[in-house]
PDB file of N, CA and C in Angstrom:
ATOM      1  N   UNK A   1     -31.431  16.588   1.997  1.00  0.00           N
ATOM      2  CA  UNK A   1     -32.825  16.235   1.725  1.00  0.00           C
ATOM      3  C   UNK A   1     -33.024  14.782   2.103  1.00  0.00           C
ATOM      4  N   UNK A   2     -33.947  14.472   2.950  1.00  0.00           N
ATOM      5  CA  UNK A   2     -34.278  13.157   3.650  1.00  0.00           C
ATOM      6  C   UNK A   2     -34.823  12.231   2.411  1.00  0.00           C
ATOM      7  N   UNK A   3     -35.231  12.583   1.113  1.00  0.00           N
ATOM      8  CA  UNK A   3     -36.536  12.459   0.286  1.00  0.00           C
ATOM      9  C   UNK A   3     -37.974  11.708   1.040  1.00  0.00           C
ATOM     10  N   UNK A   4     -37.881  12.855   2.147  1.00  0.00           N
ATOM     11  CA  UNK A   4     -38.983  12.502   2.594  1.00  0.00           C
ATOM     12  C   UNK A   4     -40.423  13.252   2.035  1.00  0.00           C
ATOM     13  N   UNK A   5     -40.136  14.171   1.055  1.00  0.00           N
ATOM     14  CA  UNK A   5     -40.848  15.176   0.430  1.00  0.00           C
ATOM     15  C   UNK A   5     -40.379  15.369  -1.144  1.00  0.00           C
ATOM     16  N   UNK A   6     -41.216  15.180  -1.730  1.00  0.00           N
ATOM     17  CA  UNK A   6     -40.710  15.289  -3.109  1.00  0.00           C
ATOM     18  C   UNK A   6     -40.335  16.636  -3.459  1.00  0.00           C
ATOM     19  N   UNK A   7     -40.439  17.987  -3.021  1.00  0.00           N
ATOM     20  CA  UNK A   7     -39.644  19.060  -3.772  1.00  0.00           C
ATOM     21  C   UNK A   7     -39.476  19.500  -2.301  1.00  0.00           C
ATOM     22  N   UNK A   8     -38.795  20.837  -2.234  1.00  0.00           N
ATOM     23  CA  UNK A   8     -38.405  21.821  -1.422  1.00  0.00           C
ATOM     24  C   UNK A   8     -38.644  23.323  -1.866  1.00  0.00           C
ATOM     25  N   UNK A   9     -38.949  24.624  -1.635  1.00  0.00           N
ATOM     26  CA  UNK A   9     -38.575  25.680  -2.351  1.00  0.00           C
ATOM     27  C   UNK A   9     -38.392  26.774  -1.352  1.00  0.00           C
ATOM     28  N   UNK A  10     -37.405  27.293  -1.306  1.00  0.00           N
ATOM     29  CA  UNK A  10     -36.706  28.551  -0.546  1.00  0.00           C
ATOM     30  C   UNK A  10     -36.637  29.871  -1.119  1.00  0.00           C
ATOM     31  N   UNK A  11     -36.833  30.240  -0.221  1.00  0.00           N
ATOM     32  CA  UNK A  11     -36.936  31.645  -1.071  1.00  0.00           C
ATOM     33  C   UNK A  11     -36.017  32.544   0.365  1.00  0.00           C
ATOM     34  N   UNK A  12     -35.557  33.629  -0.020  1.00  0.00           N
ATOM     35  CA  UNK A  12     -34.076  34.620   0.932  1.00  0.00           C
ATOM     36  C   UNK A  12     -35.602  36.045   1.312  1.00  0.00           C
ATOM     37  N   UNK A  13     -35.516  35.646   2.971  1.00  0.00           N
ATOM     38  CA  UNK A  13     -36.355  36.655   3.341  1.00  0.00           C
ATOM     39  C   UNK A  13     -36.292  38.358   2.669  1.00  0.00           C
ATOM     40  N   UNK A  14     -37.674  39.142   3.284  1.00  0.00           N
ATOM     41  CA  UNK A  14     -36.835  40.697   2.676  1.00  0.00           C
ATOM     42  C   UNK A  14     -36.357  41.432   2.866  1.00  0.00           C
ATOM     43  N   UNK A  15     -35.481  41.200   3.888  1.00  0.00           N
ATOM     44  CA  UNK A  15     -34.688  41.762   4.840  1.00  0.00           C
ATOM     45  C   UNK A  15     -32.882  41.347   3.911  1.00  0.00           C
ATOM     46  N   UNK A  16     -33.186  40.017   3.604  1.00  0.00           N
ATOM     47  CA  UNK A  16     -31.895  39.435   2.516  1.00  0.00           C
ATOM     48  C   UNK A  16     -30.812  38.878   3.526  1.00  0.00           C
ATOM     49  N   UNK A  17     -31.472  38.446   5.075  1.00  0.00           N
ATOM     50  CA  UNK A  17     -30.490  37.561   5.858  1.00  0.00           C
ATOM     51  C   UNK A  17     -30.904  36.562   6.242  1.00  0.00           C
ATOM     52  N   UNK A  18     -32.006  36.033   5.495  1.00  0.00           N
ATOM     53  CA  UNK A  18     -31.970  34.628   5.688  1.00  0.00           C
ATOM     54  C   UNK A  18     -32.935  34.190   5.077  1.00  0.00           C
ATOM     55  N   UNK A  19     -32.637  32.755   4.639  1.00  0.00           N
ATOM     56  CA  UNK A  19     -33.164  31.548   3.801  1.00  0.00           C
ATOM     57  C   UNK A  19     -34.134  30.848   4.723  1.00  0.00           C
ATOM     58  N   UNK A  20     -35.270  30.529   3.803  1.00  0.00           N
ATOM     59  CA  UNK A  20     -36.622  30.115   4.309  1.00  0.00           C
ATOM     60  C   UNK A  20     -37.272  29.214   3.752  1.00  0.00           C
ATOM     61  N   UNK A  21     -37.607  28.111   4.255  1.00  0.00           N
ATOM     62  CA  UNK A  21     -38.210  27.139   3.569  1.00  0.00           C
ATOM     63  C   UNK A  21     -39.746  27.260   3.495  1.00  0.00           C
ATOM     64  N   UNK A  22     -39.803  27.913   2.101  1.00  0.00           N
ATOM     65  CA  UNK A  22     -41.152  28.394   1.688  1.00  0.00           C
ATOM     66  C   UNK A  22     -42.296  27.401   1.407  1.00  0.00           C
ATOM     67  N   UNK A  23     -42.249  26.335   0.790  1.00  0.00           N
ATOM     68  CA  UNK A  23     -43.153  25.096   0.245  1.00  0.00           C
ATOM     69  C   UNK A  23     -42.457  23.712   0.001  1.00  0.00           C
ATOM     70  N   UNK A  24     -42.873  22.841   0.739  1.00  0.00           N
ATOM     71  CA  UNK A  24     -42.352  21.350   0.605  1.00  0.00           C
ATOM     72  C   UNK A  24     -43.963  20.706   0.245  1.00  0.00           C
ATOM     73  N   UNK A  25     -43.080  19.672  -0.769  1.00  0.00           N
ATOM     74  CA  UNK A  25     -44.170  18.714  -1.499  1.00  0.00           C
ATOM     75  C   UNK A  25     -44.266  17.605  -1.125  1.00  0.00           C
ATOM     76  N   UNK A  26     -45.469  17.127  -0.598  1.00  0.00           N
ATOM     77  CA  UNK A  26     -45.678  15.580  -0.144  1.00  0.00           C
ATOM     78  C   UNK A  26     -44.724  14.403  -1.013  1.00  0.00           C
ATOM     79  N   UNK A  27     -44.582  13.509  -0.599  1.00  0.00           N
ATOM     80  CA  UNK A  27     -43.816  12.646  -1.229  1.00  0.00           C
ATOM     81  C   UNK A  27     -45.184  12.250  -2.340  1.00  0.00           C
ATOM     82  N   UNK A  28     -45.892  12.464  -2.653  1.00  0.00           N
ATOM     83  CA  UNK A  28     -47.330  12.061  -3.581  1.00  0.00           C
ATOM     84  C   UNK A  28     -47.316  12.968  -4.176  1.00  0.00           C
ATOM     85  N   UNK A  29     -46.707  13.981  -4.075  1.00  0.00           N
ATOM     86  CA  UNK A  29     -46.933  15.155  -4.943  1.00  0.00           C
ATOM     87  C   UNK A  29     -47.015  15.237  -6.278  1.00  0.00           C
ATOM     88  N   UNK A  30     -47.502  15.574  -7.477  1.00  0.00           N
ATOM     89  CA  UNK A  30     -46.967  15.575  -8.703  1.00  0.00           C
ATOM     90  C   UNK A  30     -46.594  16.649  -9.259  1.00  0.00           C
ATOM     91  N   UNK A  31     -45.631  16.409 -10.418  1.00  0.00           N
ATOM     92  CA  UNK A  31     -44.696  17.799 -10.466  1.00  0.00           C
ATOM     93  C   UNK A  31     -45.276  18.940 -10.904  1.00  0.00           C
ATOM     94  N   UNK A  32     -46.402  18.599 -11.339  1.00  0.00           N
ATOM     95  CA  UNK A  32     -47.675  20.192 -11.940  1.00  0.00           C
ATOM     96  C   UNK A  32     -47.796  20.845 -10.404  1.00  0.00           C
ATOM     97  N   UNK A  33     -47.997  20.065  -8.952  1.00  0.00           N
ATOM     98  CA  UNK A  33     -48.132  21.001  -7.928  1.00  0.00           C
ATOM     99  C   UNK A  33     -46.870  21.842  -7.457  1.00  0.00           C
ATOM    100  N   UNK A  34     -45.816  20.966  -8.453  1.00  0.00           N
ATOM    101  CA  UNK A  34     -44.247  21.507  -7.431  1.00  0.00           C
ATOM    102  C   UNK A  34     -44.503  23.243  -8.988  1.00  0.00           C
ATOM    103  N   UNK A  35     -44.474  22.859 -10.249  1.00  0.00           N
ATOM    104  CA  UNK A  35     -44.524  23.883 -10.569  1.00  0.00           C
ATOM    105  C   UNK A  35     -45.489  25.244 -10.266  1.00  0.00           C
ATOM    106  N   UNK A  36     -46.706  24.944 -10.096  1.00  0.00           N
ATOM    107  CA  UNK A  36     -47.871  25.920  -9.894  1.00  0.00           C
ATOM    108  C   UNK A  36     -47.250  26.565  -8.001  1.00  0.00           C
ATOM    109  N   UNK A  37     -46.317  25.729  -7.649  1.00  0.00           N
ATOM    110  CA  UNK A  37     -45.743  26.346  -6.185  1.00  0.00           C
ATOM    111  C   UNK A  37     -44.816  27.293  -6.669  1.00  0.00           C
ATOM    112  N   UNK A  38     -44.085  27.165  -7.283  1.00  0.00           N
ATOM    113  CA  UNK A  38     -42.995  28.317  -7.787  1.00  0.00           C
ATOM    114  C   UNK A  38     -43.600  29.557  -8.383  1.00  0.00           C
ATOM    115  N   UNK A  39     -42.929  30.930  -8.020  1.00  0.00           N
ATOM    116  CA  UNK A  39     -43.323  31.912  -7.621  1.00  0.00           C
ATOM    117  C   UNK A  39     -42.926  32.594  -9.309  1.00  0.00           C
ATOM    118  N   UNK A  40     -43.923  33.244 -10.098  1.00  0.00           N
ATOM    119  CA  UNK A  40     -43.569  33.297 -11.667  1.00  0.00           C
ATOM    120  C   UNK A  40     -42.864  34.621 -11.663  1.00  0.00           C
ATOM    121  N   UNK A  41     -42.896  35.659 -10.550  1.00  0.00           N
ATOM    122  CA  UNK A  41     -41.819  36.699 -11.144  1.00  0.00           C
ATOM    123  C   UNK A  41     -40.990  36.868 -10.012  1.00  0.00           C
ATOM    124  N   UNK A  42     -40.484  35.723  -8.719  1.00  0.00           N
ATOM    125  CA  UNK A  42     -39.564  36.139  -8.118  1.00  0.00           C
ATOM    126  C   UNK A  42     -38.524  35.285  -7.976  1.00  0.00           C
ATOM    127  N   UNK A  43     -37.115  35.136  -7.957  1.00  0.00           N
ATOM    128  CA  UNK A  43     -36.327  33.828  -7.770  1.00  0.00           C
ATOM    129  C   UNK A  43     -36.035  33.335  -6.709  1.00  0.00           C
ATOM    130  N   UNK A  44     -36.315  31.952  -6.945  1.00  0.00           N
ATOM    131  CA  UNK A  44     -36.223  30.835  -5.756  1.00  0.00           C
ATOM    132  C   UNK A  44     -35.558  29.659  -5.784  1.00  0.00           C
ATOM    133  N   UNK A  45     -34.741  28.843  -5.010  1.00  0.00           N
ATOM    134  CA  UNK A  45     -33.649  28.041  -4.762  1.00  0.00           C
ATOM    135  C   UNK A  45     -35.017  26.736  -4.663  1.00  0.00           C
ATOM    136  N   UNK A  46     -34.690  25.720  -5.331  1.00  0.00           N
ATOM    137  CA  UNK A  46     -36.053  24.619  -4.768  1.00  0.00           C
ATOM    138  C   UNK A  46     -34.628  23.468  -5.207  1.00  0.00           C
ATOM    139  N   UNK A  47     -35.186  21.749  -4.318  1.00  0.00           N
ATOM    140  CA  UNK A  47     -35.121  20.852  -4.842  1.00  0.00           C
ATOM    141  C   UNK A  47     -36.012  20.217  -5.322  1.00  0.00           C
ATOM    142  N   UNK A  48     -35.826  19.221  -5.991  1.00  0.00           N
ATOM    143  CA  UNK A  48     -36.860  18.712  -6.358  1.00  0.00           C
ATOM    144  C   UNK A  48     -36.155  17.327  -6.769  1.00  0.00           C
ATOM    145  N   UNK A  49     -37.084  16.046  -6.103  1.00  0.00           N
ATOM    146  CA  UNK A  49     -36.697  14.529  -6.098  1.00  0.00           C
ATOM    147  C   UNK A  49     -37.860  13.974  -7.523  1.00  0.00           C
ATOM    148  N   UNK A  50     -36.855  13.785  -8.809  1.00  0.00           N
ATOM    149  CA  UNK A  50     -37.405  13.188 -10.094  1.00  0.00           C
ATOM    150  C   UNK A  50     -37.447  11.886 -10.446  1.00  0.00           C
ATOM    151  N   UNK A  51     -38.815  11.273  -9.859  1.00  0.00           N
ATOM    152  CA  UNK A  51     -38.139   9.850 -10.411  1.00  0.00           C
ATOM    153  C   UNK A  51     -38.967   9.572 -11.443  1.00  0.00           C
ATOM    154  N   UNK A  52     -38.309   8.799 -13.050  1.00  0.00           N
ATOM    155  CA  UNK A  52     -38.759   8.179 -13.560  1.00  0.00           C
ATOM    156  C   UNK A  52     -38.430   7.038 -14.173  1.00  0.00           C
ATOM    157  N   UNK A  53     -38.774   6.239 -15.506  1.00  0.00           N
ATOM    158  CA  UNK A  53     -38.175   4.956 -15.743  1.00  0.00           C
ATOM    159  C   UNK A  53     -37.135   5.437 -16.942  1.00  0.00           C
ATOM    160  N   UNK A  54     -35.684   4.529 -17.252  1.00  0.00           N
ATOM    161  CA  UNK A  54     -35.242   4.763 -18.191  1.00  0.00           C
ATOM    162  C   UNK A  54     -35.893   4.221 -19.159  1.00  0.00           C
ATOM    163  N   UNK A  55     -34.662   4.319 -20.798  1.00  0.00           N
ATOM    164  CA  UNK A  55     -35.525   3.518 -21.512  1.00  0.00           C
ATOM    165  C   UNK A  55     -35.513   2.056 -21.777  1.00  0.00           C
ATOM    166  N   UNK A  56     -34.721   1.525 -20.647  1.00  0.00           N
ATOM    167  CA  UNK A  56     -34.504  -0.461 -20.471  1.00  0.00           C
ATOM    168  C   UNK A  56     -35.679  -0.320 -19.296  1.00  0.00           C
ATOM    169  N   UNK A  57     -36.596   0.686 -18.880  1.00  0.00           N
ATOM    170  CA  UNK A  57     -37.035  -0.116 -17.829  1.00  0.00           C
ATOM    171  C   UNK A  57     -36.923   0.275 -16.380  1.00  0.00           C
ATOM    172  N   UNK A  58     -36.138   0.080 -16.058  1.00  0.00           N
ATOM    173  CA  UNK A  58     -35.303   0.354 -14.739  1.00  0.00           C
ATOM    174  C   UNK A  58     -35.948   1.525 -13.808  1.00  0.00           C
ATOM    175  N   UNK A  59     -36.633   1.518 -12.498  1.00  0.00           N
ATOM    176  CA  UNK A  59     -36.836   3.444 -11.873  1.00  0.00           C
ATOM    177  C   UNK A  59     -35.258   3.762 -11.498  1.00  0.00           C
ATOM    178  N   UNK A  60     -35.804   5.289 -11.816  1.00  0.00           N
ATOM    179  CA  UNK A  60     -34.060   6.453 -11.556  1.00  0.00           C
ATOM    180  C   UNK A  60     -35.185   7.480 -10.636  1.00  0.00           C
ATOM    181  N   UNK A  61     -34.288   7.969  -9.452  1.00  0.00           N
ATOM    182  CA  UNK A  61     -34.450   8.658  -8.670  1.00  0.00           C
ATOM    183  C   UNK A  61     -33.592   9.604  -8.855  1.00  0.00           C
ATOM    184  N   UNK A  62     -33.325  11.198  -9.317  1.00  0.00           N
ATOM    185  CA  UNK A  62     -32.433  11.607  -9.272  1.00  0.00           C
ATOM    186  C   UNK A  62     -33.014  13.065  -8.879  1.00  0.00           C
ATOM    187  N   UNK A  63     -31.957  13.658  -7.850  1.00  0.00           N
ATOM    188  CA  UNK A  63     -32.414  14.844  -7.037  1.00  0.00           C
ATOM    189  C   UNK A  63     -31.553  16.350  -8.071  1.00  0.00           C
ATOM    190  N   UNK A  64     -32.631  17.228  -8.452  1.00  0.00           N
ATOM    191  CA  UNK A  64     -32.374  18.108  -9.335  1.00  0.00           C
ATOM    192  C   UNK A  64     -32.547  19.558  -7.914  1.00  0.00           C
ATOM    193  N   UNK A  65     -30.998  20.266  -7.798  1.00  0.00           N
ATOM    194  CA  UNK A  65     -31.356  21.122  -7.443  1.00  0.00           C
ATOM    195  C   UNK A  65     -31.730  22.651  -8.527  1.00  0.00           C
ATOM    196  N   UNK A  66     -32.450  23.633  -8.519  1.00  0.00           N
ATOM    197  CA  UNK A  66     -32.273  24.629  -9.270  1.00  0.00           C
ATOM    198  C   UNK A  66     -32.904  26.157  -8.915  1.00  0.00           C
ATOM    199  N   UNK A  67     -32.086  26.684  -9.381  1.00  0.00           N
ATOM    200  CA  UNK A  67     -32.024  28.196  -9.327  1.00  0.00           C
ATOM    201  C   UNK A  67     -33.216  28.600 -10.324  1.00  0.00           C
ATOM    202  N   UNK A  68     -34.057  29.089  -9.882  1.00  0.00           N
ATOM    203  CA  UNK A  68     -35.039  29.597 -10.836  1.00  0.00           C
ATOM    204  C   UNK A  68     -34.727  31.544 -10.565  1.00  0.00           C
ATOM    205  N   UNK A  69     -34.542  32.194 -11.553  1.00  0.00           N
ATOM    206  CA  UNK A  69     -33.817  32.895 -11.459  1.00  0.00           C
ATOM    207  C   UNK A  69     -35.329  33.891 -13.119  1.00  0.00           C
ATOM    208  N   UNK A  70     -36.082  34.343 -12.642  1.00  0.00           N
ATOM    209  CA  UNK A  70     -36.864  34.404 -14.141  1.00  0.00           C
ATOM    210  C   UNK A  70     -36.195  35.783 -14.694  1.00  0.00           C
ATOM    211  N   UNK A  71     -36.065  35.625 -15.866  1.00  0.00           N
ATOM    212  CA  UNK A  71     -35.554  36.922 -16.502  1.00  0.00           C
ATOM    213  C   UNK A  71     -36.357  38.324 -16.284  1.00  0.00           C
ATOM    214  N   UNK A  72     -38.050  38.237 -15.738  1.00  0.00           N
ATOM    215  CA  UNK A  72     -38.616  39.436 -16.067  1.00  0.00           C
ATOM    216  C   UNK A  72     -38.780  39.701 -14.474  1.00  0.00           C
ATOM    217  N   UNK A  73     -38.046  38.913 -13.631  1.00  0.00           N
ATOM    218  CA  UNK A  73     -38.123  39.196 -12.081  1.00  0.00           C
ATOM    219  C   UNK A  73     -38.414  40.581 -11.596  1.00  0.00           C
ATOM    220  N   UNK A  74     -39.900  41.121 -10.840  1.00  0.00           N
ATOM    221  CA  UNK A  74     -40.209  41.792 -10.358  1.00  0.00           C
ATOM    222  C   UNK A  74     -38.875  42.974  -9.584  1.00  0.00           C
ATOM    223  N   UNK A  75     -38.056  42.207  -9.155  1.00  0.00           N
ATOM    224  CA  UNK A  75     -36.996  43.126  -8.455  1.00  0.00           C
ATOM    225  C   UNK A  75     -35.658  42.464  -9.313  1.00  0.00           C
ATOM    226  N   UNK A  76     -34.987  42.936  -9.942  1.00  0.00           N
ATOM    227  CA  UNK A  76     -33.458  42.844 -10.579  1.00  0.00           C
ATOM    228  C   UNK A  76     -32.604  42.207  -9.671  1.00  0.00           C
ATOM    229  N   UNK A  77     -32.315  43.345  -8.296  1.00  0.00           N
ATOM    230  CA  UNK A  77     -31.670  43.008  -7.323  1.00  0.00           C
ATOM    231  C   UNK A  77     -31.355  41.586  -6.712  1.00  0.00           C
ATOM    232  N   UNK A  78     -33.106  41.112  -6.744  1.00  0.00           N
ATOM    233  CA  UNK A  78     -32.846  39.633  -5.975  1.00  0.00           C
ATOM    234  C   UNK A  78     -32.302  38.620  -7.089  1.00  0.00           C
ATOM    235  N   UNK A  79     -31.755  38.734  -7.990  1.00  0.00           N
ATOM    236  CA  UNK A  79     -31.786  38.086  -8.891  1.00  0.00           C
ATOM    237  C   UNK A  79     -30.229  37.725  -9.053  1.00  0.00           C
ATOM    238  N   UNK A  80     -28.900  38.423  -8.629  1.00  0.00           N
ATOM    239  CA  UNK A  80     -27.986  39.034  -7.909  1.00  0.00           C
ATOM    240  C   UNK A  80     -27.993  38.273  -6.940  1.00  0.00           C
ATOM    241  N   UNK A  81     -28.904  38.541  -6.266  1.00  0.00           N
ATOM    242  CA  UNK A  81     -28.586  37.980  -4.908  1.00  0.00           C
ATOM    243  C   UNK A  81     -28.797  36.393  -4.528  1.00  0.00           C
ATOM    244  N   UNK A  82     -29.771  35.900  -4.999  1.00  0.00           N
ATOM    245  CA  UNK A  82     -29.626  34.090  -5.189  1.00  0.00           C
ATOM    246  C   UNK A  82     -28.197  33.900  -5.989  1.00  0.00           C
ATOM    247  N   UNK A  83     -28.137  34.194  -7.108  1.00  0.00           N
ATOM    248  CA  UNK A  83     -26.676  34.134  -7.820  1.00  0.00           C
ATOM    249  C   UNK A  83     -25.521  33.510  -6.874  1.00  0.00           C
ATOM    250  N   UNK A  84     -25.381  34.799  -6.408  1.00  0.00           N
ATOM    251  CA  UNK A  84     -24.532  34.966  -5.262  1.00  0.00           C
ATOM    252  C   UNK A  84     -24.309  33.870  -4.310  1.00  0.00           C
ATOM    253  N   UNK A  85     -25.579  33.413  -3.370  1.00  0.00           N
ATOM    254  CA  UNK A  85     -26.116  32.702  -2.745  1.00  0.00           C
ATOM    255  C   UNK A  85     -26.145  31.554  -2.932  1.00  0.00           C
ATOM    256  N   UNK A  86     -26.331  30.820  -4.150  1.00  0.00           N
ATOM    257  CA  UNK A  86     -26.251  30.036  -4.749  1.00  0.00           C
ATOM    258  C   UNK A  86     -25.279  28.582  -4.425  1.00  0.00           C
ATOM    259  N   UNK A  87     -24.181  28.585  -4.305  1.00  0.00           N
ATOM    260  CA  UNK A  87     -23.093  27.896  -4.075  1.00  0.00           C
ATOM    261  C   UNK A  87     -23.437  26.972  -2.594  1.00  0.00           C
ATOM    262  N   UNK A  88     -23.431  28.204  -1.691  1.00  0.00           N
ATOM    263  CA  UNK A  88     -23.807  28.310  -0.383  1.00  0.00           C
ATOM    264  C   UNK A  88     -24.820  27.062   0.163  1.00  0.00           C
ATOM    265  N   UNK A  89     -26.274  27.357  -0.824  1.00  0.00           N
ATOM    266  CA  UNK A  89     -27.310  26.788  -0.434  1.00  0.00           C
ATOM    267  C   UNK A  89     -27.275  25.633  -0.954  1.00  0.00           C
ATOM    268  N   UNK A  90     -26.571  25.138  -2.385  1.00  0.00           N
ATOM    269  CA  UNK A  90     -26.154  24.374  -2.945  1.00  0.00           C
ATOM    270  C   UNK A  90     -25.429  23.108  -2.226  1.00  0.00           C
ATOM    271  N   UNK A  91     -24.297  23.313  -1.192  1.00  0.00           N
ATOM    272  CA  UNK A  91     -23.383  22.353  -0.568  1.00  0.00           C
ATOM    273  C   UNK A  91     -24.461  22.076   0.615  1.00  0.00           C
ATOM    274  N   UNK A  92     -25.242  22.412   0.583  1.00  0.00           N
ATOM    275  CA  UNK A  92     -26.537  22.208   1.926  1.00  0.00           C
ATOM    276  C   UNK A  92     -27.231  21.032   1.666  1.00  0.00           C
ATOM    277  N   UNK A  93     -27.416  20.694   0.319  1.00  0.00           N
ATOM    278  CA  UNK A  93     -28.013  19.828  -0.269  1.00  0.00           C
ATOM    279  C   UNK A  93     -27.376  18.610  -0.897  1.00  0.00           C
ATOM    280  N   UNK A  94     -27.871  17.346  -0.077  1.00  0.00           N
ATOM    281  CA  UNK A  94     -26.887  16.202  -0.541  1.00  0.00           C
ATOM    282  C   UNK A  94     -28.107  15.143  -0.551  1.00  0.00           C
ATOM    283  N   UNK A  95     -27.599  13.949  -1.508  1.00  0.00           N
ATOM    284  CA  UNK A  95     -26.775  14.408  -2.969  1.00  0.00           C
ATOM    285  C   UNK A  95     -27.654  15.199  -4.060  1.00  0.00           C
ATOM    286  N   UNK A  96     -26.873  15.703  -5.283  1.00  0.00           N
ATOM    287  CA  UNK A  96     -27.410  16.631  -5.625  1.00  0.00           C
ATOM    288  C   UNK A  96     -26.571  16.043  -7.410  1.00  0.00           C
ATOM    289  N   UNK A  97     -28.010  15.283  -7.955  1.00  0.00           N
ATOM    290  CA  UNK A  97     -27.315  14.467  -9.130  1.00  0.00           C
ATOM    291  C   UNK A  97     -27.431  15.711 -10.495  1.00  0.00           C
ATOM    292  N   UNK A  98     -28.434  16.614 -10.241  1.00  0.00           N
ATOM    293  CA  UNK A  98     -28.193  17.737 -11.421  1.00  0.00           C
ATOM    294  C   UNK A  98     -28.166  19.292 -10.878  1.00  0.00           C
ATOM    295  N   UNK A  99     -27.630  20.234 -11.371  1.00  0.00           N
ATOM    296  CA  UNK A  99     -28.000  21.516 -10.954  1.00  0.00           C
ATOM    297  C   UNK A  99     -28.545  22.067 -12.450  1.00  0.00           C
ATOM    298  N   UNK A 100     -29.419  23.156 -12.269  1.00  0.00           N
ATOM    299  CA  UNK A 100     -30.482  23.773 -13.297  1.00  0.00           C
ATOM    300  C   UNK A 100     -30.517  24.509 -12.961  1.00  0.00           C
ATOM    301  N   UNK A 101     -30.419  26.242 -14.175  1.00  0.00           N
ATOM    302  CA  UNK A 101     -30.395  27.281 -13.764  1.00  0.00           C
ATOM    303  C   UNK A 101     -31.792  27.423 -14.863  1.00  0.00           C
ATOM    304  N   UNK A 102     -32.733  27.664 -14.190  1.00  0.00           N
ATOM    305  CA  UNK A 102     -33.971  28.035 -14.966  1.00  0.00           C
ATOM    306  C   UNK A 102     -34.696  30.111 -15.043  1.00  0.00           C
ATOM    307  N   UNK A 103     -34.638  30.241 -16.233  1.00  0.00           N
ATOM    308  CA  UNK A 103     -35.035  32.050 -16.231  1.00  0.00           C
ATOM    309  C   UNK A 103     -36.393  31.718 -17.167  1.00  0.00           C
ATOM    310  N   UNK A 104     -37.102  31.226 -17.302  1.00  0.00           N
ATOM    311  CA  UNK A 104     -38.249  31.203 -17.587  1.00  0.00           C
ATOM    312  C   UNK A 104     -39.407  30.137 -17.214  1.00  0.00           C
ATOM    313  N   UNK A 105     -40.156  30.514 -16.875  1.00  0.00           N
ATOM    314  CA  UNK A 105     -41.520  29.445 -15.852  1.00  0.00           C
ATOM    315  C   UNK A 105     -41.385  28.638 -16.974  1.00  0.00           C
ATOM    316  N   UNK A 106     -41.497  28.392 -18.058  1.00  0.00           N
ATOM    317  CA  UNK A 106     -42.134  27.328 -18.807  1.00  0.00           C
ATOM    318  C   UNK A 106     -41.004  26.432 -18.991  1.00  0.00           C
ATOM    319  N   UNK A 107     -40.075  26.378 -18.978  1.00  0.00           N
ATOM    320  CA  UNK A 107     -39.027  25.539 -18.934  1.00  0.00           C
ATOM    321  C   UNK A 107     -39.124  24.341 -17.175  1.00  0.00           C
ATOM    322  N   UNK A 108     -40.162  24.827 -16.704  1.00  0.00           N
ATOM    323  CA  UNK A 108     -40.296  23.715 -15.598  1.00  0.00           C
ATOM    324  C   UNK A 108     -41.134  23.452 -15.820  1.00  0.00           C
ATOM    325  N   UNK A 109     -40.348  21.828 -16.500  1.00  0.00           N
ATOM    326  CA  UNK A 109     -41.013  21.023 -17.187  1.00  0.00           C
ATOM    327  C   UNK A 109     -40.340  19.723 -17.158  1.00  0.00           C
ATOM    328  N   UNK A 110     -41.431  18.538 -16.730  1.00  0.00           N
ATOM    329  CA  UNK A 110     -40.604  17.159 -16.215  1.00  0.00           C
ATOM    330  C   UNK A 110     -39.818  16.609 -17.358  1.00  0.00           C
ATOM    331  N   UNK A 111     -41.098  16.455 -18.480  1.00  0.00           N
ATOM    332  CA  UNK A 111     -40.476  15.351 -19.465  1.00  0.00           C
ATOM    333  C   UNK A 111     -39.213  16.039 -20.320  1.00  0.00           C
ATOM    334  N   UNK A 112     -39.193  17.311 -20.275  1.00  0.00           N
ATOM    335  CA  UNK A 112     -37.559  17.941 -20.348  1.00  0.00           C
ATOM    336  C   UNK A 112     -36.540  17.702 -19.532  1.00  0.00           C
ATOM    337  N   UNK A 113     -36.874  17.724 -17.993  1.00  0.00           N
ATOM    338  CA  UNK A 113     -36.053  17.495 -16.938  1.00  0.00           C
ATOM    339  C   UNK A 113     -35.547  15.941 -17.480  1.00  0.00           C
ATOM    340  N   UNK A 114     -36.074  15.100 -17.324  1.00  0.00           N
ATOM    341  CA  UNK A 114     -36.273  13.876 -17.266  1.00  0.00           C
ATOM    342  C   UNK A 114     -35.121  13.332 -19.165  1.00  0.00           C
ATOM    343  N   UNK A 115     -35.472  14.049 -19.921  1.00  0.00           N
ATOM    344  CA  UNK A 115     -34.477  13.839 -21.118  1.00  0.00           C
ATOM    345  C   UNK A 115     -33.110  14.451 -20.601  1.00  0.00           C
ATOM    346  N   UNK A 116     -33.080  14.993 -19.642  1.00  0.00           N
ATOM    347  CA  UNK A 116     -31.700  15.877 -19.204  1.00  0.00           C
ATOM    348  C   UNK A 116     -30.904  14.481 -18.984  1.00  0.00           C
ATOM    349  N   UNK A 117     -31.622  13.461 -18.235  1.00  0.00           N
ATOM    350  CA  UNK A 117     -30.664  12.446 -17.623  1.00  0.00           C
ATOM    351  C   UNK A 117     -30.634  11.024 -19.156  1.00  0.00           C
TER     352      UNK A 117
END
């Protein structure tokens, strides 16, 4: 990731041989557009570049990749199949300061993300 774009989100065509870069977020983006981009009943591989201030002050930039994986996923199968996939698409992405396995939309959520670090 260049962070030339504040998120990324991929999604595995339906054929299931290949990875597609479905929605990239302006570097202006804010994270309500990166969530309302994610797809609520199918799973998708996204990055996403988080920056905020600690609590001395300081900006932190830190690149969160994650598996959104929702528990009530329209198809079971694909759900399996990012799993799987996972690792793969993972070493693609550098650097990569958190990984997040998310199964429910409402858990993408910054000021949670953001207490993670």
């Amino acid at each position: 990731m260049s962070r030339a774009s504040r998120y990324l989100i991929f999604r595995i065509t339906e054929d299931k041989s290949t990875l597609i870069l479905e929605k990239e977020g302006e570097r202006s983006a804010p994270f309500s557009e990166f969530a309302a981009a994610m797809n609520l009943k199918e799973p998708r591989f996204a990055v996403y570049d988080l920056e905020f201030k600690t609590d001395d002050g300081r900006a932190e930039s830190k690149v969160v990749f994650i598996l959104y994986s929702p528990d009530d996923a329209t198809n079971s199968s694909d759900r399996f199949m990012y799993a799987q996939n996972k690792e793969a698409v993972k070493q693609k992405i550098s650097p990569v300061h958190k990984e997040m396995q998310i199964n429910d939309y409402h858990d993408i959520n910054e000021q949670e993300w953001i207490g993670e670090f």
